[in-house]
C-alpha atoms as a PDB file:
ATOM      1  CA  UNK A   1     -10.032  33.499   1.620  1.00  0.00           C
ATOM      2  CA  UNK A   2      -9.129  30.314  -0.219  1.00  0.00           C
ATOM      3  CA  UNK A   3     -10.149  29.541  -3.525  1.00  0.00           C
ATOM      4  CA  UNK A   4     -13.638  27.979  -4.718  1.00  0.00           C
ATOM      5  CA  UNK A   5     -12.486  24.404  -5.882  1.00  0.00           C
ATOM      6  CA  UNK A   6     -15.803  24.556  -7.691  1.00  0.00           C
ATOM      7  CA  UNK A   7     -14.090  27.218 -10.011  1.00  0.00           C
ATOM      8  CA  UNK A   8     -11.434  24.878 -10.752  1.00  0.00           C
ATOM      9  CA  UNK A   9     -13.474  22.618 -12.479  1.00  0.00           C
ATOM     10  CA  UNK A  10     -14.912  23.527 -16.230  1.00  0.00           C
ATOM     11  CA  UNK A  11     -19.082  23.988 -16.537  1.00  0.00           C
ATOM     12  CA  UNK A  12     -18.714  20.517 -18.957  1.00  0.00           C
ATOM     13  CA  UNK A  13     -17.220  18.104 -16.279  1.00  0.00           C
ATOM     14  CA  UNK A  14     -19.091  15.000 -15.989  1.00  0.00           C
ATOM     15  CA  UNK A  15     -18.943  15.650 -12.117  1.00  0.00           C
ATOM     16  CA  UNK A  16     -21.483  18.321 -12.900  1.00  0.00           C
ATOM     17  CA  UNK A  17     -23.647  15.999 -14.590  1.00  0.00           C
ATOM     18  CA  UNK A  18     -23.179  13.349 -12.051  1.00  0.00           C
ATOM     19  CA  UNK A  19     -24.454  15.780  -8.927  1.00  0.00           C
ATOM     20  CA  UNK A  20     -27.113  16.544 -11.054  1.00  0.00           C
ATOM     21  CA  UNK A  21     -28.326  13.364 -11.816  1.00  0.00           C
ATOM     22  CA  UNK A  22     -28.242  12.689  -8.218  1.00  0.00           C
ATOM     23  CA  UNK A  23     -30.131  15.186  -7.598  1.00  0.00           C
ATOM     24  CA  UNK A  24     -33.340  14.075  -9.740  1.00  0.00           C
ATOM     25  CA  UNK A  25     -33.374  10.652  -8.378  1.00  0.00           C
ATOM     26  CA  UNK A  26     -35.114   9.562  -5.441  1.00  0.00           C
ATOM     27  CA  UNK A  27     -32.736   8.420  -2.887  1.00  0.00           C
ATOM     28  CA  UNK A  28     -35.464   7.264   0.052  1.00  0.00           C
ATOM     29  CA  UNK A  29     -33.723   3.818   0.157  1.00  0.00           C
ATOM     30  CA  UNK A  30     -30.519   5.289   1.405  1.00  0.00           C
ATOM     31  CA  UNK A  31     -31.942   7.961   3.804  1.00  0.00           C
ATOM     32  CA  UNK A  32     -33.815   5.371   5.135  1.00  0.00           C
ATOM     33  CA  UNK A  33     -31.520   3.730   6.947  1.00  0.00           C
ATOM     34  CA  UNK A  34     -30.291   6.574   8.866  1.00  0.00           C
ATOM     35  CA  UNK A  35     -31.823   7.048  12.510  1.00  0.00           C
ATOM     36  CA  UNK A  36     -33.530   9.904  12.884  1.00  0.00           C
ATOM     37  CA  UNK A  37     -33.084  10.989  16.414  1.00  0.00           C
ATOM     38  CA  UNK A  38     -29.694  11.910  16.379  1.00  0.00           C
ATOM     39  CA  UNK A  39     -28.590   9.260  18.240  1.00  0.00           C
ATOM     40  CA  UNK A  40     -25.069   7.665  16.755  1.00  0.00           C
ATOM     41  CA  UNK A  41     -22.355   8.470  14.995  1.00  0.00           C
ATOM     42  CA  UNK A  42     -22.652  11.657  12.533  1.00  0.00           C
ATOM     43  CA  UNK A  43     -22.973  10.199   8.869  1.00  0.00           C
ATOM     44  CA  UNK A  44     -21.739  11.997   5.183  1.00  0.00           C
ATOM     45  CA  UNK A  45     -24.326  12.931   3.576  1.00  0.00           C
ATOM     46  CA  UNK A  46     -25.959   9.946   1.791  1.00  0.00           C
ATOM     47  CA  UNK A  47     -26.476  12.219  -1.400  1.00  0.00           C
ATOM     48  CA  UNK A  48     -22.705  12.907  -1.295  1.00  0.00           C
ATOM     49  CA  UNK A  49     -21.748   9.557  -0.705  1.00  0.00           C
ATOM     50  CA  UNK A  50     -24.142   8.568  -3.863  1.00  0.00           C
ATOM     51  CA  UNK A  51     -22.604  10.859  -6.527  1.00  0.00           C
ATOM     52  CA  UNK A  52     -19.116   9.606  -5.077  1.00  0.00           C
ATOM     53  CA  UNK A  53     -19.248   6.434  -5.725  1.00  0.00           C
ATOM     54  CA  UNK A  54     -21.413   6.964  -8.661  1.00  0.00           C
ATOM     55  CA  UNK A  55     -18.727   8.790 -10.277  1.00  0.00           C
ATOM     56  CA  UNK A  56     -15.628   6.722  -9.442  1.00  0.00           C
ATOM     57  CA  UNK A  57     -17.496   4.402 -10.891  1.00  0.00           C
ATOM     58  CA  UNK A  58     -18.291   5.435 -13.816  1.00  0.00           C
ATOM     59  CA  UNK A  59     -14.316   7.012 -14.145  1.00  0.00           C
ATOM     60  CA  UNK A  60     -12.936   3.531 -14.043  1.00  0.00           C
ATOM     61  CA  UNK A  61     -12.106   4.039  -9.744  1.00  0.00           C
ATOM     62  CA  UNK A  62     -13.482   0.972  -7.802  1.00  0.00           C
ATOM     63  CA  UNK A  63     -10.859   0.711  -5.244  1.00  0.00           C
ATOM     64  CA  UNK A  64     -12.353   2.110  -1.966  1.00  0.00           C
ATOM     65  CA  UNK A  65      -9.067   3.243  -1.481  1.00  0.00           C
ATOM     66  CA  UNK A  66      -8.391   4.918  -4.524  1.00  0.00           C
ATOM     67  CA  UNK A  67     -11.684   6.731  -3.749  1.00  0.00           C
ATOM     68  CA  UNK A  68     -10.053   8.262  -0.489  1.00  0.00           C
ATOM     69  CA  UNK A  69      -7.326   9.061  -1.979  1.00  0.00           C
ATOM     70  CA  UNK A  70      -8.764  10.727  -5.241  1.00  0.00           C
ATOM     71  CA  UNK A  71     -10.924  12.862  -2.610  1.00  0.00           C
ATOM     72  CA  UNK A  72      -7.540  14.226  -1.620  1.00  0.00           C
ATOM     73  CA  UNK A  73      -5.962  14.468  -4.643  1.00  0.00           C
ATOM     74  CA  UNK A  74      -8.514  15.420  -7.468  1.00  0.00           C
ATOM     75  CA  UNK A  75     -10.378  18.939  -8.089  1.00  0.00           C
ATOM     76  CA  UNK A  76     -13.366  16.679  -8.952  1.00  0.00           C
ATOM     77  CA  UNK A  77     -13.500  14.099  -6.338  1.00  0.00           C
ATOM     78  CA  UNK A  78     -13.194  17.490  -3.967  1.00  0.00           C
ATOM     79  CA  UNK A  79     -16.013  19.177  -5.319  1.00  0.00           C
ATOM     80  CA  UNK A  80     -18.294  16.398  -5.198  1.00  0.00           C
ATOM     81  CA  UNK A  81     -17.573  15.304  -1.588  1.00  0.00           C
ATOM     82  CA  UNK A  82     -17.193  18.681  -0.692  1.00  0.00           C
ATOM     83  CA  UNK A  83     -14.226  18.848   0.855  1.00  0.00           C
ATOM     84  CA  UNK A  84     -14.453  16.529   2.752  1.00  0.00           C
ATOM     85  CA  UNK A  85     -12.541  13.078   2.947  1.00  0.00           C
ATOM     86  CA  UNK A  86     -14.283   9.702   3.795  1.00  0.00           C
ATOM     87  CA  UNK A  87     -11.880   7.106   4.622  1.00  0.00           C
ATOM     88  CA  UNK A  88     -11.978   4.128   2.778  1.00  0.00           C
ATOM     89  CA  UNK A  89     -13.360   1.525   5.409  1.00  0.00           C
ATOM     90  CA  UNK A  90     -16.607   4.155   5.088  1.00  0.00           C
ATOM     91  CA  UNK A  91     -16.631   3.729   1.360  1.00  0.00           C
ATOM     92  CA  UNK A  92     -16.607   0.482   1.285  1.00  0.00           C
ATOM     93  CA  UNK A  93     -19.322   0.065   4.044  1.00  0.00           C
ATOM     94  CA  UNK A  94     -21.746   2.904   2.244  1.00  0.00           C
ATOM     95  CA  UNK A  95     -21.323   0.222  -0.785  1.00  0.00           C
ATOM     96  CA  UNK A  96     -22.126  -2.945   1.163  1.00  0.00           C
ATOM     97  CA  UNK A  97     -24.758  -1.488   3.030  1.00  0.00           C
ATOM     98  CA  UNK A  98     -26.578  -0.102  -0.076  1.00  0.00           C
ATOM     99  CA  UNK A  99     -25.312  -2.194  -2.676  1.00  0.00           C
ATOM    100  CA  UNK A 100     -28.975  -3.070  -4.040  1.00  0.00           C
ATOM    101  CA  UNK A 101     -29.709   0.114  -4.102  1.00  0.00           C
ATOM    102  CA  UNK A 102     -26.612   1.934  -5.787  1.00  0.00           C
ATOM    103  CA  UNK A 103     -26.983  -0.894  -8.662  1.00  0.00           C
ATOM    104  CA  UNK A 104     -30.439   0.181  -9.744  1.00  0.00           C
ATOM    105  CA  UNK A 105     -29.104   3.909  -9.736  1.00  0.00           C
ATOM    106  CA  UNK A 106     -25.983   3.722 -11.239  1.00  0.00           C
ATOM    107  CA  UNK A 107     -27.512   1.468 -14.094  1.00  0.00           C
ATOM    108  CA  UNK A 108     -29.935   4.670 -14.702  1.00  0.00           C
ATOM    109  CA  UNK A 109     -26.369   6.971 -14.326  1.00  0.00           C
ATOM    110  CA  UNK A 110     -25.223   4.501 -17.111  1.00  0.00           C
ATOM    111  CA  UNK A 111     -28.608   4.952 -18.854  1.00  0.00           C
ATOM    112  CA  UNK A 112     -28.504   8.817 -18.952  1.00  0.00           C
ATOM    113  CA  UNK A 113     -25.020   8.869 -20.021  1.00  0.00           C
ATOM    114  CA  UNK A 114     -25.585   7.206 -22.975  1.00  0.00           C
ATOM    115  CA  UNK A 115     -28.190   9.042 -23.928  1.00  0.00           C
ATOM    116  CA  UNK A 116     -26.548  12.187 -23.214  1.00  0.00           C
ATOM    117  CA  UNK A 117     -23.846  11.315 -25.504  1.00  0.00           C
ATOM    118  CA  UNK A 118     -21.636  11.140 -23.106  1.00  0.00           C
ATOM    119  CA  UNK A 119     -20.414   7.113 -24.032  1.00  0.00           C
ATOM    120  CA  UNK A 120     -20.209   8.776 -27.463  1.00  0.00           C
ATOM    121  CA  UNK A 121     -17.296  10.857 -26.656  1.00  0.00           C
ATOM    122  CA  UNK A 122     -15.757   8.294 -24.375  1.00  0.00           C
ATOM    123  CA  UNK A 123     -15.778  10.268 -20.787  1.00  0.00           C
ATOM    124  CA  UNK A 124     -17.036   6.544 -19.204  1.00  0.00           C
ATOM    125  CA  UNK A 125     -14.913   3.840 -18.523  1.00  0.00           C
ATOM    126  CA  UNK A 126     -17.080   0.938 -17.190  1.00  0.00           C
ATOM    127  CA  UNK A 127     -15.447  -2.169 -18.234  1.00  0.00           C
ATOM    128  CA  UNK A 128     -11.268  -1.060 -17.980  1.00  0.00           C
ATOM    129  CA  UNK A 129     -11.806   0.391 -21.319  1.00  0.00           C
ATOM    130  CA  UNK A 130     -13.721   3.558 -22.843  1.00  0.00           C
ATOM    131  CA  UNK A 131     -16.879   2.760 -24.218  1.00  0.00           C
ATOM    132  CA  UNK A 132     -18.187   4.032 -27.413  1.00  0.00           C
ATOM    133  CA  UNK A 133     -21.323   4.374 -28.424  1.00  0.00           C
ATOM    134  CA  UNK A 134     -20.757   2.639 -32.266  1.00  0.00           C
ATOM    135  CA  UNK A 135     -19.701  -0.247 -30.410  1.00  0.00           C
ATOM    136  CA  UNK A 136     -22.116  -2.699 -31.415  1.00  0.00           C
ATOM    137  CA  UNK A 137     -21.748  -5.055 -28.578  1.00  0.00           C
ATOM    138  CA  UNK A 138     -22.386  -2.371 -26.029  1.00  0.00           C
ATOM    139  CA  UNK A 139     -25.755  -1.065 -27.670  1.00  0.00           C
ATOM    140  CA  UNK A 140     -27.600  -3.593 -25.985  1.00  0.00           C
ATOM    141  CA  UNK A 141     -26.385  -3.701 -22.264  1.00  0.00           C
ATOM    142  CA  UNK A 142     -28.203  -4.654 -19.331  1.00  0.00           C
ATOM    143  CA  UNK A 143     -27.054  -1.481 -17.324  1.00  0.00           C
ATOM    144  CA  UNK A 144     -28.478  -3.266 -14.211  1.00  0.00           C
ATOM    145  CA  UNK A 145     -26.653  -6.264 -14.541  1.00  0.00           C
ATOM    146  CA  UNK A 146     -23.467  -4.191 -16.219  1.00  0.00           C
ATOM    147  CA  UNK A 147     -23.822  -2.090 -12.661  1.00  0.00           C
ATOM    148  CA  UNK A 148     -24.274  -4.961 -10.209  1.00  0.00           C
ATOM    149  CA  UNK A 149     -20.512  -6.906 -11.732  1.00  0.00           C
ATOM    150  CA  UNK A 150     -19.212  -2.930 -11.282  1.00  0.00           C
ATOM    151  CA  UNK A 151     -20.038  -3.350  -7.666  1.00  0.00           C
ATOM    152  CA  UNK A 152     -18.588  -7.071  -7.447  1.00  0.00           C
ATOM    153  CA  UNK A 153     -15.266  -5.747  -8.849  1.00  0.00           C
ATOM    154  CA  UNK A 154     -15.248  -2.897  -6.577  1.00  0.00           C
ATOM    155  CA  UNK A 155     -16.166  -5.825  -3.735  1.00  0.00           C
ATOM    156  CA  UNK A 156     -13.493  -8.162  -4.698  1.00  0.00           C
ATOM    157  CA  UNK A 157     -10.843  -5.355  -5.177  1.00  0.00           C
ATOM    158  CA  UNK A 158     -11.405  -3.925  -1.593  1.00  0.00           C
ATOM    159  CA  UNK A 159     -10.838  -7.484   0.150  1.00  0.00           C
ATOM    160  CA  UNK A 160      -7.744  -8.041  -1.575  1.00  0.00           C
ATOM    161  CA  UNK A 161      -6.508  -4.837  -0.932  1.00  0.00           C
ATOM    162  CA  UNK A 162      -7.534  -5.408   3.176  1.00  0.00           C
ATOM    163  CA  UNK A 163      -6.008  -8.546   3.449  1.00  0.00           C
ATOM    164  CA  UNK A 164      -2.817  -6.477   1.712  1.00  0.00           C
ATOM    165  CA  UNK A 165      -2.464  -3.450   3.359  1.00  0.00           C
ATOM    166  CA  UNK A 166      -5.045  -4.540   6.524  1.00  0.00           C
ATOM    167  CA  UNK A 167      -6.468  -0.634   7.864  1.00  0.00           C
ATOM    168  CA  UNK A 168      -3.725   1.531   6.033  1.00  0.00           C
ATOM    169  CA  UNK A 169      -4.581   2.944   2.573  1.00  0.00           C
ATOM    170  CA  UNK A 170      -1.690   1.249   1.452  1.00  0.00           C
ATOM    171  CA  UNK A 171       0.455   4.214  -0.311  1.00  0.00           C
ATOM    172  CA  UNK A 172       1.592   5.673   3.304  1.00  0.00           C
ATOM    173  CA  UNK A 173       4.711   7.225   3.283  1.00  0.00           C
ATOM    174  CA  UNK A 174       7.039   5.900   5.873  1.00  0.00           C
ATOM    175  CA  UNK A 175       6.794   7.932   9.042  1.00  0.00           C
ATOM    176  CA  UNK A 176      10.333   9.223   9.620  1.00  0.00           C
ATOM    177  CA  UNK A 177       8.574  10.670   5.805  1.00  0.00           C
ATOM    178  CA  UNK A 178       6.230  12.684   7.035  1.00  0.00           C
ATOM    179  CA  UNK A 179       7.952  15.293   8.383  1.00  0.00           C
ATOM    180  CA  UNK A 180       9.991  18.507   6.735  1.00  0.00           C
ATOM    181  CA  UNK A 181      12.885  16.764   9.903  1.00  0.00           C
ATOM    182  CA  UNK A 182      12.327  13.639   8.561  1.00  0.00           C
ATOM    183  CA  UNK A 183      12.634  13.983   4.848  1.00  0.00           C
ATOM    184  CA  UNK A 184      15.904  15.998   5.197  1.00  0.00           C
ATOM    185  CA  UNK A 185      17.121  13.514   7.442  1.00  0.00           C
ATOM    186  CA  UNK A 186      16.275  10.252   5.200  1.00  0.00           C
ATOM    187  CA  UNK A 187      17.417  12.347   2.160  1.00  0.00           C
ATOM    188  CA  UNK A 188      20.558  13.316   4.018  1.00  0.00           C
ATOM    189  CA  UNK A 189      21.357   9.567   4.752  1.00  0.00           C
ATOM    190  CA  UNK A 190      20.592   8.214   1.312  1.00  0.00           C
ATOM    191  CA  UNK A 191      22.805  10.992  -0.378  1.00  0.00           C
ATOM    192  CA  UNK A 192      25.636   9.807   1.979  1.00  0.00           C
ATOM    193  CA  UNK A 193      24.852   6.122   0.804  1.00  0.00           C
ATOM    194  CA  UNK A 194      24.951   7.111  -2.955  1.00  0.00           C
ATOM    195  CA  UNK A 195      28.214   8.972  -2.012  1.00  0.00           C
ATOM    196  CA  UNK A 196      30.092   6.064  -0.910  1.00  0.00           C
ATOM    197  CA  UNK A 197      28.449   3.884  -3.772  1.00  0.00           C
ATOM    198  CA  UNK A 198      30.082   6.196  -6.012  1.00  0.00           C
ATOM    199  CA  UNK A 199      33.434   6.286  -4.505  1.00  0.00           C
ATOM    200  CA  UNK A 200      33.703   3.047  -4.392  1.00  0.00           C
ATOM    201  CA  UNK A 201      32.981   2.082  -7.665  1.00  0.00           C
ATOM    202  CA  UNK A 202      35.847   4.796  -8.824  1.00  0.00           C
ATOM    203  CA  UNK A 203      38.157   3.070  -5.976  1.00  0.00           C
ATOM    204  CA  UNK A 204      38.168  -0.283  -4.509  1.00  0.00           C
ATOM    205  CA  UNK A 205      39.753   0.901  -1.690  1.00  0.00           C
ATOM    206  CA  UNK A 206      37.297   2.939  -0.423  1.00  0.00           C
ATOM    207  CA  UNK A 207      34.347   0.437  -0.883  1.00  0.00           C
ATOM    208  CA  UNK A 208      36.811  -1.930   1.051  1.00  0.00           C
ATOM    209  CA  UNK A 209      37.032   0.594   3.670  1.00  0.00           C
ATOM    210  CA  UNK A 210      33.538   1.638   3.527  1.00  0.00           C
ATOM    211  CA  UNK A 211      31.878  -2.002   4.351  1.00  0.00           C
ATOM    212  CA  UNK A 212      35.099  -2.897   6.974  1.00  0.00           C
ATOM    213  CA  UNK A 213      33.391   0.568   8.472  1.00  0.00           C
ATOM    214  CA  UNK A 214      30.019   0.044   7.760  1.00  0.00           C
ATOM    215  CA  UNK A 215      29.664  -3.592   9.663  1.00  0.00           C
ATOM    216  CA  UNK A 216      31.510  -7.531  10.534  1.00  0.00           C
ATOM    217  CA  UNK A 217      31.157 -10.397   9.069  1.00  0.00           C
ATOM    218  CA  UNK A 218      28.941 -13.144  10.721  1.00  0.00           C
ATOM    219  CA  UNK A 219      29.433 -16.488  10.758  1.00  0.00           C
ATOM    220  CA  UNK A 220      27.786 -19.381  11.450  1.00  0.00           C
ATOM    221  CA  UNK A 221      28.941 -22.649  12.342  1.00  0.00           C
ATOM    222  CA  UNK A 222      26.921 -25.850  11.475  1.00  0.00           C
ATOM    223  CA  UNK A 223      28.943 -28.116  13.793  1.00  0.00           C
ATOM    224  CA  UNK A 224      28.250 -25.461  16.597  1.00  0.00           C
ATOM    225  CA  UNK A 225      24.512 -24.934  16.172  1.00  0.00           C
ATOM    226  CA  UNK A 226      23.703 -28.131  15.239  1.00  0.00           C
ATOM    227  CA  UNK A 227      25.423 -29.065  18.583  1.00  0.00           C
ATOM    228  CA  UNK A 228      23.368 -27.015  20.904  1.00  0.00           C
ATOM    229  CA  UNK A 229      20.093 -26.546  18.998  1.00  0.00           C
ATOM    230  CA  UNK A 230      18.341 -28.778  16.143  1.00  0.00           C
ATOM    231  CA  UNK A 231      16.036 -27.038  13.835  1.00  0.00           C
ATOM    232  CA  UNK A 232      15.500 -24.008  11.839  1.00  0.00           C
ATOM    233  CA  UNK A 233      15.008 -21.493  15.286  1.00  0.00           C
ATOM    234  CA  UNK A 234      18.652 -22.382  16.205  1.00  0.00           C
ATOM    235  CA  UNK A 235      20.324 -20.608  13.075  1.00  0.00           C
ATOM    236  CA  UNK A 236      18.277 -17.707  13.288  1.00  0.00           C
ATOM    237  CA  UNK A 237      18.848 -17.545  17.116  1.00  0.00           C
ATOM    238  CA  UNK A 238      22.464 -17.521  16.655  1.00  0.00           C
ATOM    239  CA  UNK A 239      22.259 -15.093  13.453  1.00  0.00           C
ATOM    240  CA  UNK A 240      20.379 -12.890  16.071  1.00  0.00           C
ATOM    241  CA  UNK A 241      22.629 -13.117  19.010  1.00  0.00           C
ATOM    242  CA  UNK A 242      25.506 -12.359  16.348  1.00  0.00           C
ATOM    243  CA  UNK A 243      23.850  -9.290  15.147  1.00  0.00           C
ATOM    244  CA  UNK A 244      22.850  -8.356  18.586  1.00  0.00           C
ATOM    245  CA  UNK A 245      26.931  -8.391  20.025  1.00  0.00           C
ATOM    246  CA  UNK A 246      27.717  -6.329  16.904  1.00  0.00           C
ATOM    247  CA  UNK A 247      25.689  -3.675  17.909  1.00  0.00           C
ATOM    248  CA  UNK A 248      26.806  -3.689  21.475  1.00  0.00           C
ATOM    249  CA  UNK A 249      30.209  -3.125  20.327  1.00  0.00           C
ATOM    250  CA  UNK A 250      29.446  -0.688  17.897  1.00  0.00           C
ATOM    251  CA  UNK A 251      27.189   1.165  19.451  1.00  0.00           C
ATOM    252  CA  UNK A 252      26.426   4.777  19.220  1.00  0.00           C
ATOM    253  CA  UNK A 253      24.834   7.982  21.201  1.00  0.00           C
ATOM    254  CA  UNK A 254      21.256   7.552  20.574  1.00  0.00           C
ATOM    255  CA  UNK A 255      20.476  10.936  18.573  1.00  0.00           C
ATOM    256  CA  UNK A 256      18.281  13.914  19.687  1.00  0.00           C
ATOM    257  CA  UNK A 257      16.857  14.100  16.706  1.00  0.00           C
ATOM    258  CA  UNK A 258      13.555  11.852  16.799  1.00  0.00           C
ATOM    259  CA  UNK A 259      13.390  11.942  12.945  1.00  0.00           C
ATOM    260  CA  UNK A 260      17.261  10.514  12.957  1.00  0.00           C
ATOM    261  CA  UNK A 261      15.762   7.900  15.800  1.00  0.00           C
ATOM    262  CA  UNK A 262      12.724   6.822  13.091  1.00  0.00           C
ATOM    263  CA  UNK A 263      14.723   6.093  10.455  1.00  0.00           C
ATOM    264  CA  UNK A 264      17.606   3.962  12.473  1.00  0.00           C
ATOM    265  CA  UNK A 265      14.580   1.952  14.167  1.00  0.00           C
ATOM    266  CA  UNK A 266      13.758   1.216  10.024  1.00  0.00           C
ATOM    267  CA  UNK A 267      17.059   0.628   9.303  1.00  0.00           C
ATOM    268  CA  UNK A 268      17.445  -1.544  12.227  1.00  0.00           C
ATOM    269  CA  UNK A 269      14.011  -3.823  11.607  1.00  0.00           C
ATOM    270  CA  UNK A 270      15.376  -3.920   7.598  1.00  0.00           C
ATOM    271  CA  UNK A 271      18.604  -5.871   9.420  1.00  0.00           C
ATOM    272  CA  UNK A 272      16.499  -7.715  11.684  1.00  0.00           C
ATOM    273  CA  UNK A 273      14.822  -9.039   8.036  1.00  0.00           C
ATOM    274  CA  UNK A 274      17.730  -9.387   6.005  1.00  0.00           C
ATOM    275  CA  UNK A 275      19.824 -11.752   8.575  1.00  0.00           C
ATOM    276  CA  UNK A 276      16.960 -13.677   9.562  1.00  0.00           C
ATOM    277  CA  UNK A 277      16.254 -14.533   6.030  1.00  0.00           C
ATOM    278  CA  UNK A 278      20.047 -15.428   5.252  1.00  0.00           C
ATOM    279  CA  UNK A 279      19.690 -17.738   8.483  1.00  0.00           C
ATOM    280  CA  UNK A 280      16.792 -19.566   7.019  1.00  0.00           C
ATOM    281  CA  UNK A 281      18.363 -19.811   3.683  1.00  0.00           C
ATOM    282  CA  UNK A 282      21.508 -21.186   5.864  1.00  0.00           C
ATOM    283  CA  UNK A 283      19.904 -23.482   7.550  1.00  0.00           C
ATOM    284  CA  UNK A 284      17.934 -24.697   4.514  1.00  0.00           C
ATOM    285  CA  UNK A 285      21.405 -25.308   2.744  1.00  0.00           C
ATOM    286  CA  UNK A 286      22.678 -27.158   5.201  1.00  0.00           C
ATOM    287  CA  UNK A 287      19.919 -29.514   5.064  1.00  0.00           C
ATOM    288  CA  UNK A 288      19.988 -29.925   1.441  1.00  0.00           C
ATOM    289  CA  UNK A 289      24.378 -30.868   1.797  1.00  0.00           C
ATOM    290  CA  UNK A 290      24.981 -32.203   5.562  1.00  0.00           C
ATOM    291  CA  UNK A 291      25.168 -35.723   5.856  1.00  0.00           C
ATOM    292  CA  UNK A 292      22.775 -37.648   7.654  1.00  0.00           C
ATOM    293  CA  UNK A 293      23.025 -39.470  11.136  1.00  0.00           C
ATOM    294  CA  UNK A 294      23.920 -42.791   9.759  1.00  0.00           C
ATOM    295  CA  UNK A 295      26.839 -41.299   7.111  1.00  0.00           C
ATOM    296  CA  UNK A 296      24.683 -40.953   4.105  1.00  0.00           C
ATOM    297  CA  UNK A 297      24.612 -37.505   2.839  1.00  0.00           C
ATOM    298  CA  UNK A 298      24.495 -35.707  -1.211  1.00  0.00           C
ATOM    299  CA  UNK A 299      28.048 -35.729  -1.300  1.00  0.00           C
ATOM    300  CA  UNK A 300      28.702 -32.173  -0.048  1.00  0.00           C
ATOM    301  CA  UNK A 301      31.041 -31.044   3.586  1.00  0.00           C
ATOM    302  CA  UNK A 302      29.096 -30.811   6.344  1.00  0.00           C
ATOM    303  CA  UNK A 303      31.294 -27.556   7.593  1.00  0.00           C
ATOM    304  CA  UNK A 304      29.677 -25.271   5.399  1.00  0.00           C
ATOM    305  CA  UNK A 305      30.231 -21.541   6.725  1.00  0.00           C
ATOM    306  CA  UNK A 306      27.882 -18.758   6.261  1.00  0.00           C
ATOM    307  CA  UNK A 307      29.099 -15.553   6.128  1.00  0.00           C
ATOM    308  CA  UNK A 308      26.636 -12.527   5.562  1.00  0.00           C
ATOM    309  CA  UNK A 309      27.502  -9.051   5.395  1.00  0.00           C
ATOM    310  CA  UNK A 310      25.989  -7.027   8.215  1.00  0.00           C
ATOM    311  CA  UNK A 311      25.805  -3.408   7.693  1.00  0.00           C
ATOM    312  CA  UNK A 312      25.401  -1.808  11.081  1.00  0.00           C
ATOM    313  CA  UNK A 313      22.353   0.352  12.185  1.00  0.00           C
ATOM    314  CA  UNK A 314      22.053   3.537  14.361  1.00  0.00           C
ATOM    315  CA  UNK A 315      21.199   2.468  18.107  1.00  0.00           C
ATOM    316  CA  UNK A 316      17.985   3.184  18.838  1.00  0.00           C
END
């Protein structure tokens, strides 16, 4: 049988004293707005949810996401949720939906722990910093109001942290990653990268040879865009028809291997990135040294060539 996390964690945790704070307080305004017919979607238990937050709080955590991933991560997140893991759009929610509510308890948490002595010996972090008890400023606190700006932070971190990282959690490892395949392939390929970096730096033959293997040289042509296409969409168009010939001609048996295929469909959207943005800054040259329709221009040759390195990408 697997091991009790309980047993992990020492008799003096504050998790301990968190669940059983919980458990003396009357929690009627969260069950309360739970149907009761078992209609809907199962819920966590409220009472877990509570001493959750409640104690990432109290740690320092307010990022929903940092929640989910502590419940992962850390023997004490894992004993108080019990094993199991709430994603973080249901952390924030539970927090949202109760928020009255969890203020007016946690500033009782905060009350208790202080006179526990548990500010004393600096095991809550409530404003970025530990807080001592011969602090004089924090002798007086509003634990209510102290509690309700907790929440706001916690509120304000989670929206900047969705409009970031949108539904992810945000510290995903890419998915060619995720795999024992994967990894060995994506270590396999960067140890063949370091490799030639080395060589090359002890021979500049070899790094030479290395990028005349490793990709062409693009080019584009002011005079020729400009020609057929005004605008910003016409460099990057040609830098992408460019990039798109060099793989025809170069390309390669699309491998078995889906973990191989992963990481050259990365590799590939990287180059997508990379010559798009040296097409925009291109084009935004040329704007800044062409000469104007009537002969007036910054002094600068209109036949300004661009020539990236492209470093070719396994077919996908």
């Amino acid at each position: 049988m697997p091991p009790d996390p309980r047993d992990w964690l020492p008799e003096g945790h504050l998790a301990w004293f968190v669940l059983a704070s919980v458990e003396e307080m009357d929690l009627a305004a969260f069950y309360g707005s739970y149907r009761q017919d078992g209609w809907g979607r199962a819920a966590f238990e409220p009472s877990m949810m509570v001493s959750l937050l409640l104690y990432a709080y109290a740690r320092g955590e307010r990022s929903s996401r940092g929640i989910e991933r502590r419940c992962v991560e850390d023997v004490a997140y894992r004993v108080i949720a019990a094993q199991q893991t709430p994603d973080h759009a249901t952390i924030a929610l539970f927090r949202v939906r109760h928020e009255t509510a969890l203020a007016e308890l946690f500033s009782e948490v905060l009350g208790l722990c202080r006179e526990s002595g548990l500010v004393k010996v600096g095991l809550i972090a409530i404003d970025g910093t530990k807080v001592h008890a011969n602090a004089s400023h924090h002798s007086n606190l509003d634990y209510e109001q102290l509690a309700r700006e907790i929440l706001k932070e916690a509120g304000d971190l989670d929206a900047a942290e969705d409009e970031l990282y949108g539904d992810a959690r945000g510290d995903e490892l890419p998915e060619h990653w995720r795999t024992s395949e994967g990894r060995r392939a994506a270590l396999r390929a960067a140890k063949e990268k370091l490799a030639r970096e080395r060589a090359g730096k002890e021979d500049p033959r070899a790094e030479a040879a290395d990028a005349e293997s490793q990709g062409v040289e693009l080019v584009l042509d002011p005079e020729a865009i400009v020609a057929r296409v005004q605008g910003r969409k016409g460099w990057v168009r040609e830098a992408r028809h460019q990039l798109d010939e060099h793989r025809r001609l170069a390309a390669q048996p699309i491998p078995r291997s889906r973990a191989e295929r992963l990481l050259g469909a990365e590799q590939r959207l990287q180059e997508n990135l990379r010559v798009e943005q040296e097409a925009n800054d291109a084009y935004e040259h040329h704007r800044a040294t062409a000469a104007t329709k009537d002969g007036r221009g910054s002094g600068h040759a209109r036949t300004h060539m661009w020539r990236p390195r492209c470093r070719r990408g396994r077919s996908t």
